[in-house]
C-alpha atoms as a PDB file:
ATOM      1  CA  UNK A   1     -50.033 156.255  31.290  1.00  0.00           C
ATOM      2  CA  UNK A   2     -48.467 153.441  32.641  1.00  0.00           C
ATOM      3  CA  UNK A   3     -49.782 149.096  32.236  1.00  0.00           C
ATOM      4  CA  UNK A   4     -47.826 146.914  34.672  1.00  0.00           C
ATOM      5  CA  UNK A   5     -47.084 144.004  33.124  1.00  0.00           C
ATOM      6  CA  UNK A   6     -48.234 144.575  29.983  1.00  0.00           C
ATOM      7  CA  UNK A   7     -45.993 144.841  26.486  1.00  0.00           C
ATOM      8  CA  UNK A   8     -46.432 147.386  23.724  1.00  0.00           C
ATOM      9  CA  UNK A   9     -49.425 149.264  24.495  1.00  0.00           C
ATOM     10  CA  UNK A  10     -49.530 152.434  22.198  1.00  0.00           C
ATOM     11  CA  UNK A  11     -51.857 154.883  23.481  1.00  0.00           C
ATOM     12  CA  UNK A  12     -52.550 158.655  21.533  1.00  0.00           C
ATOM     13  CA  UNK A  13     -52.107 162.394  22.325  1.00  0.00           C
ATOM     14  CA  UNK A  14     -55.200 163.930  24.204  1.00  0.00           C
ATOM     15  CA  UNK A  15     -56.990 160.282  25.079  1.00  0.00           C
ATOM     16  CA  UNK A  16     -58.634 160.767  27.770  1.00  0.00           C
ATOM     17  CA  UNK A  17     -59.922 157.760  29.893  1.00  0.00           C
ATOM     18  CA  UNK A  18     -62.210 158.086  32.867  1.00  0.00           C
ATOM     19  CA  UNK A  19     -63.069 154.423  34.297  1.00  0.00           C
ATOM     20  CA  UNK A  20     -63.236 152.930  37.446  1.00  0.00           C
ATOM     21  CA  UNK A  21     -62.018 149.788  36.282  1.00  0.00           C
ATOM     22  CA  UNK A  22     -60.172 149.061  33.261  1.00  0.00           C
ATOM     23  CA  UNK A  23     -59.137 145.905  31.744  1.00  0.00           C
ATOM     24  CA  UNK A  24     -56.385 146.252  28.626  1.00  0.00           C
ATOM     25  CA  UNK A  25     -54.098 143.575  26.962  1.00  0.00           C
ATOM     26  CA  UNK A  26     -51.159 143.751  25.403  1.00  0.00           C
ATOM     27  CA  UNK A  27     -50.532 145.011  21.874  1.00  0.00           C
ATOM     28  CA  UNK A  28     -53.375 147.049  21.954  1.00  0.00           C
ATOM     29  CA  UNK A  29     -53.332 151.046  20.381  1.00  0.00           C
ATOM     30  CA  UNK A  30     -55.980 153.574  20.943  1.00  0.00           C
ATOM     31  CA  UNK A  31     -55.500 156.447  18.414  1.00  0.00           C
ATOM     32  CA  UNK A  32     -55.278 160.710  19.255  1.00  0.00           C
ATOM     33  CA  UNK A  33     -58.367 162.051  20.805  1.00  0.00           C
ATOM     34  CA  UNK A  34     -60.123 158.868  21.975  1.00  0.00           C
ATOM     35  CA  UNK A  35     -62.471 159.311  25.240  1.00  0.00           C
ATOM     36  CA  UNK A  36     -63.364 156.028  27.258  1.00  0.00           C
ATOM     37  CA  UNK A  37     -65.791 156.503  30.126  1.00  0.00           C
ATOM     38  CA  UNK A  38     -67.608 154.531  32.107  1.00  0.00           C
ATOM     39  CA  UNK A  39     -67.611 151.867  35.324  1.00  0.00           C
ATOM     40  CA  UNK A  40     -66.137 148.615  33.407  1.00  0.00           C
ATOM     41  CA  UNK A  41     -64.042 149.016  30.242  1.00  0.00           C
ATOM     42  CA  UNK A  42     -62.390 145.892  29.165  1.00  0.00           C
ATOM     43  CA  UNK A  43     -60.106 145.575  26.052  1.00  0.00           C
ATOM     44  CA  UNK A  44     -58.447 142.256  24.512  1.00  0.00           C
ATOM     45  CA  UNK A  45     -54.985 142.177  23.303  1.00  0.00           C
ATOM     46  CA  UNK A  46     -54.318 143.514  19.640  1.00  0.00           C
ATOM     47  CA  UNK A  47     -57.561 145.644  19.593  1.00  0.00           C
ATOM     48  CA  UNK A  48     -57.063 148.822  17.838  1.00  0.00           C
ATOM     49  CA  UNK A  49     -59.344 151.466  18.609  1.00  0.00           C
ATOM     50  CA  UNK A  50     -59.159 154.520  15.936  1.00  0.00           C
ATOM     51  CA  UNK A  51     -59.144 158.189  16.439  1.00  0.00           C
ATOM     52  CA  UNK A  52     -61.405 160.284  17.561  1.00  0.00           C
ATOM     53  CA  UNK A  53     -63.626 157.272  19.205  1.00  0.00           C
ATOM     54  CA  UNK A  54     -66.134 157.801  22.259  1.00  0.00           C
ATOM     55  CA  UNK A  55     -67.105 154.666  24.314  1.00  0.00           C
ATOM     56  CA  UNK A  56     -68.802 155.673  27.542  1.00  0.00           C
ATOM     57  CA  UNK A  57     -71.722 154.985  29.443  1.00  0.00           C
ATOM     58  CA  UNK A  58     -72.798 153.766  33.030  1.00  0.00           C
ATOM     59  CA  UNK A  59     -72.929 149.719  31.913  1.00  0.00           C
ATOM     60  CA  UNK A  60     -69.778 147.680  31.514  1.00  0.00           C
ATOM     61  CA  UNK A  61     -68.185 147.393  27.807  1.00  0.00           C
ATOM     62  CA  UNK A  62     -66.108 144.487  26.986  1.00  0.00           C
ATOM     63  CA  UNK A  63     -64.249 144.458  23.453  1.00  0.00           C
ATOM     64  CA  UNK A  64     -62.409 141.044  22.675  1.00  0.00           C
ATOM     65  CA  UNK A  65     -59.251 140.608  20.795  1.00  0.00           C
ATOM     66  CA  UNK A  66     -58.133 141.715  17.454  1.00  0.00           C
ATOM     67  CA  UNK A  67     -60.973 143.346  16.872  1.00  0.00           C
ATOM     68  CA  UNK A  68     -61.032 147.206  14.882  1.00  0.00           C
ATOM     69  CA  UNK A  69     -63.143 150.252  15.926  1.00  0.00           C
ATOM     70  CA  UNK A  70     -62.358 152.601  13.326  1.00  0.00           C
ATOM     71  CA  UNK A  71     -62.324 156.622  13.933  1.00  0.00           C
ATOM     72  CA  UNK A  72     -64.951 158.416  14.591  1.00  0.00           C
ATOM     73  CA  UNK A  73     -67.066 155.833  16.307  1.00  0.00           C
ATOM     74  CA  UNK A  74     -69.290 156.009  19.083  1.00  0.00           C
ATOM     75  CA  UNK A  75     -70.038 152.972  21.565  1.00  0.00           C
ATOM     76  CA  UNK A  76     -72.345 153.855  23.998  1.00  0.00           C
ATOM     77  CA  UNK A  77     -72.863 151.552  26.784  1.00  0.00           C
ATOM     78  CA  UNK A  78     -76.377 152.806  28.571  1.00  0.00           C
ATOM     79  CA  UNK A  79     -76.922 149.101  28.914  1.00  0.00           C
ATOM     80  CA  UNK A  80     -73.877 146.738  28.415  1.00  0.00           C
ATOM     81  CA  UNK A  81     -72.193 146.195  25.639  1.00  0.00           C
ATOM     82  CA  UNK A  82     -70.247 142.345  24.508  1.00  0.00           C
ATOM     83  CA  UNK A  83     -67.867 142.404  21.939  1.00  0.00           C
ATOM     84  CA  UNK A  84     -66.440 139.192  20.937  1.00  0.00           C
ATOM     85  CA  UNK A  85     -63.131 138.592  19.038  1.00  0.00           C
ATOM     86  CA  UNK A  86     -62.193 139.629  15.703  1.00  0.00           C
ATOM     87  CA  UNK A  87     -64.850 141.885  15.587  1.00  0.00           C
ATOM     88  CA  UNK A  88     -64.580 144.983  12.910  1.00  0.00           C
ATOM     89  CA  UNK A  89     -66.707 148.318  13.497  1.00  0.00           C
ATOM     90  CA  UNK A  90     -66.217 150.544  10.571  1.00  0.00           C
ATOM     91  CA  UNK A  91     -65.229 153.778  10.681  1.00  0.00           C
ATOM     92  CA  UNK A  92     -68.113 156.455  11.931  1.00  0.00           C
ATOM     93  CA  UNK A  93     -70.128 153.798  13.145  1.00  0.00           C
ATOM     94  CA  UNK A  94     -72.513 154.341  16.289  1.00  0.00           C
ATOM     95  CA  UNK A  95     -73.343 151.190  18.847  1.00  0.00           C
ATOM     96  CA  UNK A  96     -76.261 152.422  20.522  1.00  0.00           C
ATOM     97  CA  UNK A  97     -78.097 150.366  23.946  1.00  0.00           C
ATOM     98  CA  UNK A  98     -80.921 153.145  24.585  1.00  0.00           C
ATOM     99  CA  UNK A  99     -83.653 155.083  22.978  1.00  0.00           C
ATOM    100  CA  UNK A 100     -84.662 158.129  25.530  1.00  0.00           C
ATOM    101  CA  UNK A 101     -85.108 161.419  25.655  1.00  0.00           C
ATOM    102  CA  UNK A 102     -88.660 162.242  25.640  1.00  0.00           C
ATOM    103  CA  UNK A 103     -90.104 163.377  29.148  1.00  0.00           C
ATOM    104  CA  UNK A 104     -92.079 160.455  30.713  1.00  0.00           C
ATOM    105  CA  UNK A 105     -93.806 162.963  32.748  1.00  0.00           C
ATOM    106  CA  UNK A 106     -95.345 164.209  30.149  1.00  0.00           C
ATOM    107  CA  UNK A 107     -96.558 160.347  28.830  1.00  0.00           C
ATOM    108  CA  UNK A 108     -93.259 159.743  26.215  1.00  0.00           C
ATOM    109  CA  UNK A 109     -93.743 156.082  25.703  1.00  0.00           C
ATOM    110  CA  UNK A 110     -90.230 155.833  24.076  1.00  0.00           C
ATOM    111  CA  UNK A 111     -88.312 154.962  27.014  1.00  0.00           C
ATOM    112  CA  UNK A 112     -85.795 151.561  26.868  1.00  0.00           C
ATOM    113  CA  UNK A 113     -82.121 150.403  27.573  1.00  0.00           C
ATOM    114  CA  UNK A 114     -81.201 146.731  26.016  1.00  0.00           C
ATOM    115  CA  UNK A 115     -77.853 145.088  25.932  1.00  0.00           C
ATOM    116  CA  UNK A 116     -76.107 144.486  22.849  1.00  0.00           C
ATOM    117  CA  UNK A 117     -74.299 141.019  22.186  1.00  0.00           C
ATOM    118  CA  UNK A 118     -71.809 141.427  19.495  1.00  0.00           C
ATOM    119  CA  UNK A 119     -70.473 137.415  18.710  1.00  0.00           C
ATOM    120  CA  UNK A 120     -66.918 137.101  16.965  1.00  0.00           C
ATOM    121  CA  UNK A 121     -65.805 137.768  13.864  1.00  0.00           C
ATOM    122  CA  UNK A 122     -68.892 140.357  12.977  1.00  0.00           C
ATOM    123  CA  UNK A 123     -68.628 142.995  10.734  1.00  0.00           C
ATOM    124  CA  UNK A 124     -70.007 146.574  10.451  1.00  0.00           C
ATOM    125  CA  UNK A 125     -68.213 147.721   7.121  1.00  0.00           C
ATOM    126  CA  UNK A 126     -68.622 151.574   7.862  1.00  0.00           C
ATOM    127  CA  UNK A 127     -71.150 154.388   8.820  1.00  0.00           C
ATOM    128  CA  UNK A 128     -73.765 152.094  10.092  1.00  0.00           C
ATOM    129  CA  UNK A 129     -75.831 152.721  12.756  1.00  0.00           C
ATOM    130  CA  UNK A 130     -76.800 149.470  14.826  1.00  0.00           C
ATOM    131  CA  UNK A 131     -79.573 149.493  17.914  1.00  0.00           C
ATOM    132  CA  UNK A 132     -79.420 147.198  20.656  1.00  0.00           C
ATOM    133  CA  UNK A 133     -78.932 143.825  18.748  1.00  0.00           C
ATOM    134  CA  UNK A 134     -77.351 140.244  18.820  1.00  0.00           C
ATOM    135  CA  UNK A 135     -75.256 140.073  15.760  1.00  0.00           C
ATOM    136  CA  UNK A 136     -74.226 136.307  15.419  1.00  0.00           C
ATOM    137  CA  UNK A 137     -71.034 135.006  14.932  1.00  0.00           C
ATOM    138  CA  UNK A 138     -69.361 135.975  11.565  1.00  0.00           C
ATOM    139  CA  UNK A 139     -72.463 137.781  10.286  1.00  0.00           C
ATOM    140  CA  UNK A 140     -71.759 141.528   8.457  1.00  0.00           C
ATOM    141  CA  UNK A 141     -73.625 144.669   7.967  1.00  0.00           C
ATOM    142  CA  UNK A 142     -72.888 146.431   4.345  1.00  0.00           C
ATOM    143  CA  UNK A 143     -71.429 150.308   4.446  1.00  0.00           C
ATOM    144  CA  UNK A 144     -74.303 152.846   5.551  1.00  0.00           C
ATOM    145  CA  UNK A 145     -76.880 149.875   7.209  1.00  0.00           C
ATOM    146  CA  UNK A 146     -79.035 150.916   9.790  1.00  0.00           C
ATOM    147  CA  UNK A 147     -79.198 147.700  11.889  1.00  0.00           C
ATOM    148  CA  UNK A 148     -82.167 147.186  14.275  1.00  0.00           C
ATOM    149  CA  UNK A 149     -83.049 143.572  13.918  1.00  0.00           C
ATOM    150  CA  UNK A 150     -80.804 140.418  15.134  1.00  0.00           C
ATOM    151  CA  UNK A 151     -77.979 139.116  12.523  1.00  0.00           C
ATOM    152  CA  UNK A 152     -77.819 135.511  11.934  1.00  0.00           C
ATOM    153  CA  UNK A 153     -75.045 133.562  11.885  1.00  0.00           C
ATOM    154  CA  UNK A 154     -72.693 134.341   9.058  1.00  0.00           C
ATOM    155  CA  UNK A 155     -75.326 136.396   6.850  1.00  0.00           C
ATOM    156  CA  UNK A 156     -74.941 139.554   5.032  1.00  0.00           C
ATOM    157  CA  UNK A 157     -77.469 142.670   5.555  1.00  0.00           C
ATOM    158  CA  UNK A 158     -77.604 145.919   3.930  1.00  0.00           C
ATOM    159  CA  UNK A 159     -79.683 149.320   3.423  1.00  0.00           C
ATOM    160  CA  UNK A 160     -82.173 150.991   5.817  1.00  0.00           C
ATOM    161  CA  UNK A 161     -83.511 149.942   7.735  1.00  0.00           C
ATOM    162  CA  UNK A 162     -81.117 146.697   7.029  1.00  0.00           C
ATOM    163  CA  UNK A 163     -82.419 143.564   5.615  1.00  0.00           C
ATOM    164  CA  UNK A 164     -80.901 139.964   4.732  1.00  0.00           C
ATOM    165  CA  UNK A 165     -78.653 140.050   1.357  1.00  0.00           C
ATOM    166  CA  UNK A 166     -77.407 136.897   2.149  1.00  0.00           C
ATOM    167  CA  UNK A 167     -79.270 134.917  -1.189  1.00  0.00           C
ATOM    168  CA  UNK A 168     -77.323 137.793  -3.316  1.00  0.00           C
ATOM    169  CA  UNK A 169     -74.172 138.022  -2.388  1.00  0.00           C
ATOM    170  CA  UNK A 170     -73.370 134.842  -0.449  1.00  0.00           C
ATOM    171  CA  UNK A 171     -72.242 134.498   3.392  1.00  0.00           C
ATOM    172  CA  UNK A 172     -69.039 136.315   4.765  1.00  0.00           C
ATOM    173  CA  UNK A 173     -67.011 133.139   5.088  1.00  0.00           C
ATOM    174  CA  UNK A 174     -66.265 129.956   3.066  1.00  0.00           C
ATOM    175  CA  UNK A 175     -65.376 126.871   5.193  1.00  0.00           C
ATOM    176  CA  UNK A 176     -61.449 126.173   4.433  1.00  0.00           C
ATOM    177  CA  UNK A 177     -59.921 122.729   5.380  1.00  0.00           C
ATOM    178  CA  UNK A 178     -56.418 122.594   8.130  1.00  0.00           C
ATOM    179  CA  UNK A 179     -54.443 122.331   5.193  1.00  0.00           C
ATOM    180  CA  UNK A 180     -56.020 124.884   3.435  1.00  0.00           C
ATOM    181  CA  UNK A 181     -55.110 127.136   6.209  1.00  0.00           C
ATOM    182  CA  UNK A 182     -51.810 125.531   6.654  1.00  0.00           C
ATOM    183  CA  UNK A 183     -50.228 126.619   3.842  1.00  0.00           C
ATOM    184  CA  UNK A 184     -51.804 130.040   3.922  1.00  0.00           C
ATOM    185  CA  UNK A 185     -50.192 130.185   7.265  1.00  0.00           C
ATOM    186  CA  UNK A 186     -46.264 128.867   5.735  1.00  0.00           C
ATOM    187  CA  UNK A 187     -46.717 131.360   3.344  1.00  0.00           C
ATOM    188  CA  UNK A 188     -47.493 134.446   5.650  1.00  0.00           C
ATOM    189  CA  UNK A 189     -44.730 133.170   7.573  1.00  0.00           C
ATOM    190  CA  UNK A 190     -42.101 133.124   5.256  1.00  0.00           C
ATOM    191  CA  UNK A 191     -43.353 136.293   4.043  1.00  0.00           C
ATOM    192  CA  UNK A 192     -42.248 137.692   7.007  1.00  0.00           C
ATOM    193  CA  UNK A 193     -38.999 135.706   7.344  1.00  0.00           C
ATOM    194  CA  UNK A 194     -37.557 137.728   4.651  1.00  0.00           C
ATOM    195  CA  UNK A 195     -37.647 140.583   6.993  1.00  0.00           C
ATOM    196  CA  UNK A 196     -37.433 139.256  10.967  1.00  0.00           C
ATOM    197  CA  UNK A 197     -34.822 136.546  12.479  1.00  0.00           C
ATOM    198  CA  UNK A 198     -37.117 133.699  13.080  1.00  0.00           C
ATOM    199  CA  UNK A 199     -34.548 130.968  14.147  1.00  0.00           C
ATOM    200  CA  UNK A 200     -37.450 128.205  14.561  1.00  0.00           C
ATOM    201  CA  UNK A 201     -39.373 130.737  17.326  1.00  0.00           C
ATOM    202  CA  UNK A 202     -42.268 130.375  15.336  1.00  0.00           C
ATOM    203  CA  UNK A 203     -43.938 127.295  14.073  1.00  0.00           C
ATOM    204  CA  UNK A 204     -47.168 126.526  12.054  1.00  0.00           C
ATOM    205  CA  UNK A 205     -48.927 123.357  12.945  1.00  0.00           C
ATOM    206  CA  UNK A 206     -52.181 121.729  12.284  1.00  0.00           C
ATOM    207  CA  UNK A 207     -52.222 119.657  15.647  1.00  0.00           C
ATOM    208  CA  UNK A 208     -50.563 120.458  18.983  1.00  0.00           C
ATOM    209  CA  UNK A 209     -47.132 119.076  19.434  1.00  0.00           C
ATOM    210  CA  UNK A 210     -46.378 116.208  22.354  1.00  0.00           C
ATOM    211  CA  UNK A 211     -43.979 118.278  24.029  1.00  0.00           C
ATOM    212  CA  UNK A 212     -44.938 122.015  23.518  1.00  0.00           C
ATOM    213  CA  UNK A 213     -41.125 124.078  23.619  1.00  0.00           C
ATOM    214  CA  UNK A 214     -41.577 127.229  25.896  1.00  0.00           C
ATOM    215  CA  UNK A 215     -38.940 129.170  23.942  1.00  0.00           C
ATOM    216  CA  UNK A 216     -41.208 128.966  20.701  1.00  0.00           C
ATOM    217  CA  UNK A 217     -44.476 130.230  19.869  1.00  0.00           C
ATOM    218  CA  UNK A 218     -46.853 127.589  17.678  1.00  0.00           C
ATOM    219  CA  UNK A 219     -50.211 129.089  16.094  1.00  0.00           C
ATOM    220  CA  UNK A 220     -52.542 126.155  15.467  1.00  0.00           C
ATOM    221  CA  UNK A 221     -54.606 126.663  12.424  1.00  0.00           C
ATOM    222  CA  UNK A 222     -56.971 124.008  13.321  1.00  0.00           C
ATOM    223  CA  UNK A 223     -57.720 125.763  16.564  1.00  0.00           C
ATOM    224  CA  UNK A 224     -57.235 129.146  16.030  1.00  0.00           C
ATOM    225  CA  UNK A 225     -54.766 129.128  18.896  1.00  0.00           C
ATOM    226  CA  UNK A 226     -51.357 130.461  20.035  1.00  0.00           C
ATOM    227  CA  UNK A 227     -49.203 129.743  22.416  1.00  0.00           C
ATOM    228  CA  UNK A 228     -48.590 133.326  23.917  1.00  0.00           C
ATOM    229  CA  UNK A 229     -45.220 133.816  25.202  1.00  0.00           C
ATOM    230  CA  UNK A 230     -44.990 137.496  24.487  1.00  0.00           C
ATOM    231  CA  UNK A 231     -41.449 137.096  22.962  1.00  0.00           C
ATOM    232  CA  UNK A 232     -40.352 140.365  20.440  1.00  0.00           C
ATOM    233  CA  UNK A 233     -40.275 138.002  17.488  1.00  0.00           C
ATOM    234  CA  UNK A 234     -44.068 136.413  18.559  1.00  0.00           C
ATOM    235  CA  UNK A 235     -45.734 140.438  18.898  1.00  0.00           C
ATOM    236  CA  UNK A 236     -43.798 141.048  15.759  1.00  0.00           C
ATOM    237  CA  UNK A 237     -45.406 138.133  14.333  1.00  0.00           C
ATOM    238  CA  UNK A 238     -48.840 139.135  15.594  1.00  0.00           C
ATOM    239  CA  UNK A 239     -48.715 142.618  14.458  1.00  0.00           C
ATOM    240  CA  UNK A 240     -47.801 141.755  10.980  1.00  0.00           C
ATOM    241  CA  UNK A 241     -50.691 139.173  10.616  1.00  0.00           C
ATOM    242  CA  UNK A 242     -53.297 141.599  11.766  1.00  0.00           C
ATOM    243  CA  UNK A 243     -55.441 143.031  11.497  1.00  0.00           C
ATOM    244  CA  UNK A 244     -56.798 140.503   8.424  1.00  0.00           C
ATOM    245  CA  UNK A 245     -55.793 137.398  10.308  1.00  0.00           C
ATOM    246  CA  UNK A 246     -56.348 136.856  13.776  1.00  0.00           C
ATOM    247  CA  UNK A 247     -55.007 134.352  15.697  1.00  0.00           C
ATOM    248  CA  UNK A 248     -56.141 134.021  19.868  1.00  0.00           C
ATOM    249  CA  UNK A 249     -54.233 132.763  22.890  1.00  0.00           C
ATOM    250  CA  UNK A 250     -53.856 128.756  24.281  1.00  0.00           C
ATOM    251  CA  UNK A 251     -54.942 129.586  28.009  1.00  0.00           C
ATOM    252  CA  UNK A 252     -53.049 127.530  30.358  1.00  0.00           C
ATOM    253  CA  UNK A 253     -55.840 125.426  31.408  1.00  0.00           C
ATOM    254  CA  UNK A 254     -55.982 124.232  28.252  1.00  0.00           C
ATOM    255  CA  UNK A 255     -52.427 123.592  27.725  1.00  0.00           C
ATOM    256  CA  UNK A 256     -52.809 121.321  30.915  1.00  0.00           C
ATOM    257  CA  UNK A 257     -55.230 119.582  28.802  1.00  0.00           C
ATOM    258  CA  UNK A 258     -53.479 118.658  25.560  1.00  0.00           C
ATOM    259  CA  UNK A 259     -52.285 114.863  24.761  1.00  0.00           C
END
């Protein structure tokens, strides 16, 4: 299966995909056995989807970047499903947009399609089972929750059917300051200096530089931003910092933009 233009896709054995449009970045792997059907798949760069994964349905399904669907999952897209970036959907986990079945005819009452807004940097540990919802940025579901109910921003839910946790175990995320960051940053970099030729290609910063170099690519902690270049040493990079840390492309417009 061939991408035009795009780097290091990894696809399985016996993934079958059945769309009439798909969108897929670069960097991205979709394990053995995976089946994507629908109208309108898209898929960010980095994404990894895991084995034995169904997404299908009639709606369109866009997943963002660096974002994990672990095997055995099922994402069914009945209405449409939005996946932001950095999103993680646990192993055997089931993203479901309908409830139908029952004949009509005969007066079933249960009868509805809803679209499902997923914001970045959610979390669905494992095993849960999540109805048509808007999960707010950075908010998580615990291992086995059965998720019916909106998720607010950076809370914690658990059990079933899930409820807030939040005031016993805390929120997801901690704010961290630039420098804080920063030096996380050095140190995964020199981490993986002692194994890759860097030669300056790669460069930490907390602000944009004045004159960006197009030979090297800088990851802004402050913005969460790269400057994609697609350069071996800058997918190397990438694919040693994830999936834990997640970095997401300047677009050019942007760039155009910076002082």
């Amino acid at each position: 299966m061939e991408f035009p233009g795009k780097k290091r896709i990894r696809i399985g054995k016996n993934v079958q995909i059945n769309v009439e449009r798909l969108d897929i970045g670069d960097g991205v792997l979709i394990g053995d056995n995976v089946t994507i059907e629908g109208t309108y798949v898209s898929i960010g760069d980095y994404t990894v989807i895991r084995e034995n994964t169904q997404i299908l349905g009639k709606s369109p399904i866009v997943i963002g970047m660096s974002c994990w669907v672990g095997q055995g999952c099922i994402l069914d897209a009945t209405d449409s499903i939005t996946i932001g970036n950095g999103v993680g959907i646990g192993a055997h986990s089931q993203l479901w947009t309908h409830i139908r079945f029952g004949d009509p005819v005969e007066g079933c009452l249960w009868n509805s399609t809803k679209p499902m807004v997923i914001e970045d940097d959610v979390w669905f540990v494992g095993h849960c089972l999540v109805s048509p919802i808007h999960a707010e940025r950075k908010s998580m579901a615990m291992l086995g929750s059965v998720v019916s109910k909106d998720m607010e921003e950076n809370h914690i839910y658990a059990g079933i059917p899930a409820k807030d946790i939040t005031n016993k175990l805390g929120s997801q995320y901690q704010m961290r300051s630039s420098n804080e960051k920063y030096q996380s940053m050095v140190e995964e970099l020199n981490s993986f200096a002692r194994s890759h030729e860097i030669n300056g290609r790669i460069q930490i910063v907390k602000d944009w530089p004045i004159n960006l170099d197009p030979e090297i690519s800088y990851f802004n902690v402050t913005t969460r931003q790269y400057t994609k270049i697609l350069s071996e040493i800058e997918m190397d990079f990438m694919l040693h910092l994830l999936m834990l840390i997640k970095f997401y492309p300047l677009q050019p417009s942007q760039a155009n933009h910076l002082p």
